[in-house]
Protein backbone atom coordinates (compact mmCIF):
# COMPACT_ATOMS: atom_id res chain seq x y z
CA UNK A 1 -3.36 -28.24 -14.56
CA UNK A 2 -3.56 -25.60 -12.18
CA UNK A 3 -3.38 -22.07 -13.26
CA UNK A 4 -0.71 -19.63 -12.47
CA UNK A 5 -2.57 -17.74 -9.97
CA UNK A 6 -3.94 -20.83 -8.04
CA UNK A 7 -0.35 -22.35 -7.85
CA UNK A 8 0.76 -19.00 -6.56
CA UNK A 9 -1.55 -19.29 -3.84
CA UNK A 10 0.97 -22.31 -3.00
CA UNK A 11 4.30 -19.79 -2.20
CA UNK A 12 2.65 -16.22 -1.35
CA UNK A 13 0.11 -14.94 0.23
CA UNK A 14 -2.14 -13.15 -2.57
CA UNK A 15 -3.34 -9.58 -2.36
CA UNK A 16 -5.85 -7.67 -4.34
CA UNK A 17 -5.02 -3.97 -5.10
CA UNK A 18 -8.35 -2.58 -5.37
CA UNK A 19 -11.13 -1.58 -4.70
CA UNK A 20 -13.46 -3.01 -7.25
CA UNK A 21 -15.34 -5.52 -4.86
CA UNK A 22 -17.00 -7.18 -7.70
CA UNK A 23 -13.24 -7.99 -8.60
CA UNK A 24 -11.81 -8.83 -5.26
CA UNK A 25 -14.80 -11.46 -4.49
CA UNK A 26 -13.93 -12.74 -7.89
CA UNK A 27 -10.39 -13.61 -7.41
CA UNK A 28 -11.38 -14.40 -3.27
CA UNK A 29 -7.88 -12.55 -2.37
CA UNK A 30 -6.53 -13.33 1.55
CA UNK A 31 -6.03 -9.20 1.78
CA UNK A 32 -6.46 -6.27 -0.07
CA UNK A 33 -4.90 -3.10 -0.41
CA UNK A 34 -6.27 0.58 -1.26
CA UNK A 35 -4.73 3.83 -1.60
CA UNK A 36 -5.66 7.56 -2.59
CA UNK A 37 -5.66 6.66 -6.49
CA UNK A 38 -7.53 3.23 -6.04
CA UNK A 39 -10.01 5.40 -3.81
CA UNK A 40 -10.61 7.99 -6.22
CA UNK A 41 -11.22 5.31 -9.04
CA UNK A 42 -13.73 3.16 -7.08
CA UNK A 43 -15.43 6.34 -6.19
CA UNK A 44 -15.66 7.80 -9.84
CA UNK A 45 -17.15 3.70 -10.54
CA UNK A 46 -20.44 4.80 -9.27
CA UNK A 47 -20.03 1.18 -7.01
CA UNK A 48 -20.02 3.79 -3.21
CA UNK A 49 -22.29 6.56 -4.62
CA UNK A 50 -24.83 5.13 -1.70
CA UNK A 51 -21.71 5.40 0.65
CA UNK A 52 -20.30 8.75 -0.82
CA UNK A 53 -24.04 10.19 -0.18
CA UNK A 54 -24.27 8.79 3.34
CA UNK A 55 -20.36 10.56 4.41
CA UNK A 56 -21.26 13.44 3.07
CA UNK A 57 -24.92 14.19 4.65
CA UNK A 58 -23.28 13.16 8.22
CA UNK A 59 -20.28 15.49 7.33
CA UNK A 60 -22.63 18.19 6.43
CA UNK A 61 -24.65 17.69 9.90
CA UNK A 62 -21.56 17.59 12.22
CA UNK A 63 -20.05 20.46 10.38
CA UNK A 64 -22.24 22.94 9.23
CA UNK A 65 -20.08 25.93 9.43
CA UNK A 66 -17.06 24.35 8.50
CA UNK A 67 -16.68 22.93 4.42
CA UNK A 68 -12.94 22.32 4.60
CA UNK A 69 -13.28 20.45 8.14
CA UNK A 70 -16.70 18.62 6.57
CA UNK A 71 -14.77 17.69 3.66
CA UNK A 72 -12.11 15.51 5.71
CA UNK A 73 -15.05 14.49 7.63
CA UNK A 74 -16.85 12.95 4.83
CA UNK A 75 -13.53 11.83 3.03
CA UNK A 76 -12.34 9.95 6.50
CA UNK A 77 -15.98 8.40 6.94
CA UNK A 78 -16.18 7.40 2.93
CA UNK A 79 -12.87 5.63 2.92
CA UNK A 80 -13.98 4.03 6.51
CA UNK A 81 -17.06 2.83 4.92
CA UNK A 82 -15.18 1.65 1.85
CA UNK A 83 -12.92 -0.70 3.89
CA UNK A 84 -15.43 -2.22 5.99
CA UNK A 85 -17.35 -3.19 2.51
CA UNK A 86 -13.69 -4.46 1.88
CA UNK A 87 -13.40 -6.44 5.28
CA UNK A 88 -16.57 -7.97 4.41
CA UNK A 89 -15.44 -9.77 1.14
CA UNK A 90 -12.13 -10.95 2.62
CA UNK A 91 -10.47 -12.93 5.47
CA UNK A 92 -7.63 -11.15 5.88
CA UNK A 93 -6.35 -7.72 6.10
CA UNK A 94 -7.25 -4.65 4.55
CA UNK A 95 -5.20 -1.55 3.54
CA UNK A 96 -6.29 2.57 4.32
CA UNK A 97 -3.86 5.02 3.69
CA UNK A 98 -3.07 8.08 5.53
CA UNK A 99 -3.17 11.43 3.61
CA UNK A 100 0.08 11.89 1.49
CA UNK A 101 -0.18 15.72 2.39
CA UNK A 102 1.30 14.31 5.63
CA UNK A 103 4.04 12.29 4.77
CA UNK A 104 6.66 14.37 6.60
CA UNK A 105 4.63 14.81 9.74
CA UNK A 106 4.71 12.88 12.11
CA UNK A 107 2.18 14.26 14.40
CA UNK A 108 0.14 14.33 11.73
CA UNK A 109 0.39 11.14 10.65
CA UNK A 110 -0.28 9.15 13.85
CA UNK A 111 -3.15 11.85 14.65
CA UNK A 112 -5.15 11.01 11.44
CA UNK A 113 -4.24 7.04 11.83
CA UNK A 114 -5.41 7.37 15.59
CA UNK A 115 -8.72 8.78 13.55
CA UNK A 116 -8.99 6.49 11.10
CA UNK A 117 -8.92 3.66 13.70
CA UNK A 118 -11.35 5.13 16.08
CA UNK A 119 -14.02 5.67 13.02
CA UNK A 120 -13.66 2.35 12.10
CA UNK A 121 -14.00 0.80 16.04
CA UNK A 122 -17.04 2.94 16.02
CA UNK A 123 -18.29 1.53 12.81
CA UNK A 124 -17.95 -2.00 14.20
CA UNK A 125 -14.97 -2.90 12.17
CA UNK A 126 -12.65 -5.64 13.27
CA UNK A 127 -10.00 -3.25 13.50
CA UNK A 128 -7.03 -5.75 14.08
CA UNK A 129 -7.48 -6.64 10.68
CA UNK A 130 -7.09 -3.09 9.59
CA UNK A 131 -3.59 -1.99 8.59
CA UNK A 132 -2.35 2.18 8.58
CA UNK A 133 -0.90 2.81 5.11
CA UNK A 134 1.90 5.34 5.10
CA UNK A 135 4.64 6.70 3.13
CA UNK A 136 7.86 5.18 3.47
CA UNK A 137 9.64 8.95 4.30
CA UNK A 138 11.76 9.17 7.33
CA UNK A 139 8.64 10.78 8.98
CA UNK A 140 6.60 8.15 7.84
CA UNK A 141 9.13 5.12 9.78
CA UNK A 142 8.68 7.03 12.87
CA UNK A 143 5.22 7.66 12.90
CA UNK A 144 4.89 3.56 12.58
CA UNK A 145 7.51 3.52 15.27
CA UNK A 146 4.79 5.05 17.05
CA UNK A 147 1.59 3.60 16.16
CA UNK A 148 3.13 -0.50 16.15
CA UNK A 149 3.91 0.50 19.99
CA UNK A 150 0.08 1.36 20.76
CA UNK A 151 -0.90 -1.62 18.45
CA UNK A 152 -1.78 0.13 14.96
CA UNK A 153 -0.35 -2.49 12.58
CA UNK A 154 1.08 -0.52 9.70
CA UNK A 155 1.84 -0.85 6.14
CA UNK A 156 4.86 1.44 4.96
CA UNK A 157 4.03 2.16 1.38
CA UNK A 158 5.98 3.46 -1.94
CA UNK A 159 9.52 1.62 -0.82
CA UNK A 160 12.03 1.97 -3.91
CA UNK A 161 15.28 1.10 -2.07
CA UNK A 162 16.65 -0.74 1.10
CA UNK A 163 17.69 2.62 3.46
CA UNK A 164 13.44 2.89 3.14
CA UNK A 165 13.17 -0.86 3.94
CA UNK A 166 15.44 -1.10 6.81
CA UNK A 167 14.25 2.22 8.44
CA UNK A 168 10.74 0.68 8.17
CA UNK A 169 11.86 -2.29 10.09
CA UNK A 170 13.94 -0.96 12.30
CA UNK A 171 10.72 1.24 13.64
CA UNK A 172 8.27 -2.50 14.08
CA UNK A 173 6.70 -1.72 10.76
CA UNK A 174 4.27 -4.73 10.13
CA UNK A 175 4.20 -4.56 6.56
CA UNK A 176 6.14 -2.74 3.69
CA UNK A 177 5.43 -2.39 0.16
CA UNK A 178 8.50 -2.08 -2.07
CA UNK A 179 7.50 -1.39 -5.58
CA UNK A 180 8.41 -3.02 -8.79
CA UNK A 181 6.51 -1.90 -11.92
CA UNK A 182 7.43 1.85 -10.85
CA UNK A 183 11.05 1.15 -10.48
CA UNK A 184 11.02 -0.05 -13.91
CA UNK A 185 9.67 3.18 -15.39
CA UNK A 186 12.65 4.73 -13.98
CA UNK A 187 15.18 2.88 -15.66
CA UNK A 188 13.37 2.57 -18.74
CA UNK A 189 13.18 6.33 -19.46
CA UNK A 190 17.01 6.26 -18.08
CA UNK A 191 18.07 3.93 -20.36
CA UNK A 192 15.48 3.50 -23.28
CA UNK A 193 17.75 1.06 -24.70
CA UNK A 194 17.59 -1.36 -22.38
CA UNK A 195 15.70 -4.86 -22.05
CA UNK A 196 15.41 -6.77 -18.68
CA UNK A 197 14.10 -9.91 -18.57
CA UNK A 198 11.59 -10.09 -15.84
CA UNK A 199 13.97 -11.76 -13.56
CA UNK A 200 16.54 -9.20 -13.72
CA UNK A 201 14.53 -6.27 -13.61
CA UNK A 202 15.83 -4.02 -11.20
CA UNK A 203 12.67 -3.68 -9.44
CA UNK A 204 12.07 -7.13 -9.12
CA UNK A 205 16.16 -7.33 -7.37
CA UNK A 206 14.96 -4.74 -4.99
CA UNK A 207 11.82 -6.72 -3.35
CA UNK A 208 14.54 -9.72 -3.34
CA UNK A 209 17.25 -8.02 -1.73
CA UNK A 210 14.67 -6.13 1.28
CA UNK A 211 13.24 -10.05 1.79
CA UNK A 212 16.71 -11.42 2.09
CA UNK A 213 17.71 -9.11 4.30
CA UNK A 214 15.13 -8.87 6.54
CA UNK A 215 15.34 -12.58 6.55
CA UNK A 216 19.43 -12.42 7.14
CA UNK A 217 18.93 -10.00 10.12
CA UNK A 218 15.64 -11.76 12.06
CA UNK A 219 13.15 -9.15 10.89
CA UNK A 220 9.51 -10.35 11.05
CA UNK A 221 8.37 -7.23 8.83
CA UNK A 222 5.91 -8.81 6.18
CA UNK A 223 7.45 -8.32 2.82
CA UNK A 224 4.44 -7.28 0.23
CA UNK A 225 5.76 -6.73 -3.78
CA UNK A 226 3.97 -4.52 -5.20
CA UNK A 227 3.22 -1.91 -8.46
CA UNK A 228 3.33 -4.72 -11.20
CA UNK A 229 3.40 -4.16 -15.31
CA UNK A 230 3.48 -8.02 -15.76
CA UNK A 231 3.14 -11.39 -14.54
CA UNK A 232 6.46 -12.27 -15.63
CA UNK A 233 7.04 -10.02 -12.59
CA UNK A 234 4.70 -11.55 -10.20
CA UNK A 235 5.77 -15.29 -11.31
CA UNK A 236 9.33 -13.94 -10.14
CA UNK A 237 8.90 -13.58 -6.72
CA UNK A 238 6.97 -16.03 -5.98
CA UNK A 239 7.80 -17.08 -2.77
CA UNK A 240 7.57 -13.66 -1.55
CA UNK A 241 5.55 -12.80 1.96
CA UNK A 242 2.81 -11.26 -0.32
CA UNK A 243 1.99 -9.87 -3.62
CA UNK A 244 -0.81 -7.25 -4.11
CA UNK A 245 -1.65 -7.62 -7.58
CA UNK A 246 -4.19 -5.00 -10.13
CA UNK A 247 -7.41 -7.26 -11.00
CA UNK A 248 -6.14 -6.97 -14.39
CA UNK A 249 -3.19 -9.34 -13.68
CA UNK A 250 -5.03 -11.39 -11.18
CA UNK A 251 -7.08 -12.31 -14.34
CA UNK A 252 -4.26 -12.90 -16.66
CA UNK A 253 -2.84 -15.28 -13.80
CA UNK A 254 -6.35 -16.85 -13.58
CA UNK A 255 -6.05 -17.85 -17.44
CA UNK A 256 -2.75 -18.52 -17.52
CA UNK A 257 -1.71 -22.41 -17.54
CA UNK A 258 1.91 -23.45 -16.56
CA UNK A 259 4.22 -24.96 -13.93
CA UNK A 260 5.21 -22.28 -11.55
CA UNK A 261 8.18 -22.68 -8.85
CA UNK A 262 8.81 -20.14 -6.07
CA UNK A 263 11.37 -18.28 -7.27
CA UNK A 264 12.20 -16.69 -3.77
CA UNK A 265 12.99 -18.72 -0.09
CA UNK A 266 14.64 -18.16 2.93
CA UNK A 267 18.40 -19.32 2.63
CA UNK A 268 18.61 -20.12 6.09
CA UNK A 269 21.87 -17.56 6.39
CA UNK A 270 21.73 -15.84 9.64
CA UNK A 271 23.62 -12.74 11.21
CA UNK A 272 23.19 -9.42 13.82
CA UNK A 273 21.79 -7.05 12.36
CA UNK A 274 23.39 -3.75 12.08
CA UNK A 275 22.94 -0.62 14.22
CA UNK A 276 19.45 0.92 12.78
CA UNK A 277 19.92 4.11 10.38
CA UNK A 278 20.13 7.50 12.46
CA UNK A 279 17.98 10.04 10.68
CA UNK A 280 21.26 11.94 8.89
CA UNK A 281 22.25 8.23 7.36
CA UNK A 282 18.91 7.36 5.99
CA UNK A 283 18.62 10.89 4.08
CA UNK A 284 22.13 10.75 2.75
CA UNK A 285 21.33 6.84 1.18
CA UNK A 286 18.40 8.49 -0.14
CA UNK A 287 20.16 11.72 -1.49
CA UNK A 288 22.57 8.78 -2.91
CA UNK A 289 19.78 7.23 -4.89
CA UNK A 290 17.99 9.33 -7.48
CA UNK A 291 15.74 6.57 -8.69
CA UNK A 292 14.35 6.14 -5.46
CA UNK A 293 14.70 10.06 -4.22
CA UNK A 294 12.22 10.90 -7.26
CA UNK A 295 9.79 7.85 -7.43
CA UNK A 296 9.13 8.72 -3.59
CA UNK A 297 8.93 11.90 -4.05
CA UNK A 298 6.51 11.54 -7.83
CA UNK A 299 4.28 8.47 -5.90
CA UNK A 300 3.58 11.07 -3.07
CA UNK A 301 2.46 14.17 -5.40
CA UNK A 302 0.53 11.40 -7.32
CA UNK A 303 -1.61 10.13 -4.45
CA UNK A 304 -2.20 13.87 -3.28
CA UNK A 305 -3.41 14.60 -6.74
CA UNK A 306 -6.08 12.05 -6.53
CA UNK A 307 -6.96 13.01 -2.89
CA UNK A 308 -7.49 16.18 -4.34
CA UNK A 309 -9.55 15.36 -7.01
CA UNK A 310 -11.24 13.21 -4.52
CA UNK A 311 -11.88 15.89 -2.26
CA UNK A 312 -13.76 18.14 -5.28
CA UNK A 313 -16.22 15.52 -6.07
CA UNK A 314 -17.37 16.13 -1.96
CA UNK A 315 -17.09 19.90 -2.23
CA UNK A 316 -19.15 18.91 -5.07
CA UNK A 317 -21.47 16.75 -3.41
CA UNK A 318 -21.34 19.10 -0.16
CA UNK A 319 -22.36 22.14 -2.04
CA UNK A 320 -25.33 20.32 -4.08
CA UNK A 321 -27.23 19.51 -0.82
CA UNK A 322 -27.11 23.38 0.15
C-alpha cells in the first residue's frame, strides 16, 4: 500500500517548508517555501556557513563605510544564495519573503521584491520560478497588485480569514497561504475546553472556505494550506491547490500507511464575483475578527524577531572580519 504522503501526491501539489535541503531532496517536494524563521534556523544549522561567509565578505567590499546598509546587503545576497541552492533540489517553485518590517509599505515592499529579483537574475536564477513572499496586510495586497502587473509572481503569506483572501485575489496574487495550525492556537487558548476533530478545526474550515470561494467566483489564485500541528490536518484538505508541510510531518506522512481520499474538490457551483473590498471594508472585516487581527499582527512581530536575530549573527560575522 501506498503511504499517506505518496497518495497525497495524487490530490495536491506537495510543498516543503524548509530549508533543510538534506530534507527537501529527501521527500523530492514539487516547491518549497522559506520565510524569516525558516531562514534564521537553516542559518544557525551550520548547512550555509560557506554561503553566510561568501554574503558577508561581498557586503563588506561594496559597503565599507556603511554596516547597517552592508548588513541588508549580505542578508539580501544570503537568502538569494539560499534559494538558488533551493531551486537546485526542486522542479518547481521556490518561496523568499520580503522583510516583515515592511508589511505596511508599499513602496517598500515592491522596492525590496524588485531587489530580490534582480539579485537573483544576476545570480543566474530561473527567476520565473521564484515567487515574492509577503504579508497578507492591506499594504501587502497592493504591493502584489503591483508586482503580478510587471510579472513578479507573489505569494501572500500569514492569511487567517477570507477579507485577507479575497483582497489577495482581487490584487492577481498568484499564491496565498492561509494558515491552519496557527489558527488553532487561537482558539485553543480561547477556549481551553474545547476538542476539534481535525476536520472541524476552524483552521482547517478557513483554507476550505478561501478554496471554495475562489473557486465559486473564477479566481485562479493558487490556494497553498499551510502552518500544520498534524497530519490529521494535512489528510483533511487533501485536494487542496497545495500544502507546504514541516519535514517533520512530511516524514510522519512518509511512514504512515492508509487509504486517503481528497477531502476537498471543486463543486462545479459558479457565480460573479462581488465588487473587490475598498481599503475602509477590508480593515473593518479585520477589526471584526480578533483571531485573525492578532495572529497577523503576532506572525509579523515573529518573523521580524528572527530577521533580527538573523541580522546579529552578520553584524557578528561583519565585525569579526574587521
Amino acid at each position: 500500500m501506498k503511504s499517506l504522503l505518496n497518495q497525497l501526491r495524487d490530490y495536491t501539489k506537495v510543498v516543503a517548508d524548509t530549508g533543510d535541503l538534506e530534507a527537501i531532496r529527501r521527500f523530492a517536494p514539487e516547491d518549497a517555501t522559506t520565510n524569516p524563521s525558516l531562514v534564521l534556523k537553516a542559518a544557525q544549522s551550520g548547512d550555509y556557513d560557506a554561503l553566510l561567509r561568501r554574503s558577508v565578505a561581498l557586503a563588506r567590499r561594496l559597503n565599507p563605510q556603511d554596516e547597517e546598509r552592508a548588513i541588508e546587503t549580505a542578508q539580501d545576497n544570503l537568502v538569494v544564495a539560499m534559494a538558488q541552492r533551493i531551486l537546485d533540489a526542486t522542479p518547481g517553485k521556490v518561496s523568499i519573503e520580503v522583510s516583515a518590517r515592511y508589511s505596511y509599505d508599499v513602496d517598500a515592499t515592491v522596492t525590496k521584491a524588485r531587489e530580490l529579483r534582480r539579485l537573483l537574475s544576476q545570480a543566474g536564477a530561473p527567476v520565473e520560478r521564484v515567487l515574492i513572499k509577503i504579508a497578507a496586510t492591506w499594504e501587502g495586497a497592493q504591493a502584489a497588485r503591483i508586482l503580478e502587473r510587471e510579472g513578479v509572481n507573489c505569494n501572500l503569506t500569514l492569511i487567517f480569514n477570507l477579507a485577507q483572501a479575497r483582497a489577495c485575489a482581487e490584487a492577481g496574487a498568484f499564491l496565498v497561504s492561509p494558515f491552519v495550525g496557527r489558527i488553532l492556537d487561537w482558539y485553543k487558548r480561547a477556549q481551553p475546553d474545547m476538542d476539534y476533530a481535525p476536520e472541524q478545526e476552524p483552521g482547517v474550515l478557513s483554507v476550505k472556505d478561501i478554496y471554495r470561494y475562489y473557486r465559486r467566483y473564477g479566481y485562479t489564485t493558487v490556494v497553498m494550506g499551510a502552518s500544520f500541528r498534524n497530519i490529521g490536518e494535512i489528510k483533511a484538505l487533501a485536494g487542496c491547490d497545495r500544502l507546504t508541510i514541516s519535514p517533520a510531518l512530511l516524514e510522519e506522512l512518509a511512514a504512515t500507511q492508509g487509504t486517503l481520499l481528497p477531502s476537498l474538490c471543486d463543486d462545479g457551483v459558479r457565480a460573479a464575483p462581488p465588487e473587490p473590498l475598498t481599503e475602509k471594508e477590508f480593515r473593518w472585516l479585520m477589526n471584526e475578527d480578533a483571531m485573525a487581527t492578532e495572529k497577523l499582527a503576532e506572525g509579523i512581530r515573529g518573523f521580524y524577531q528572527d530577521q533580527l536575530k538573523l541580522e546579529a549573527m552578520i553584524r557578528d560575522c561583519l565585525r569579526a572580519g574587521d
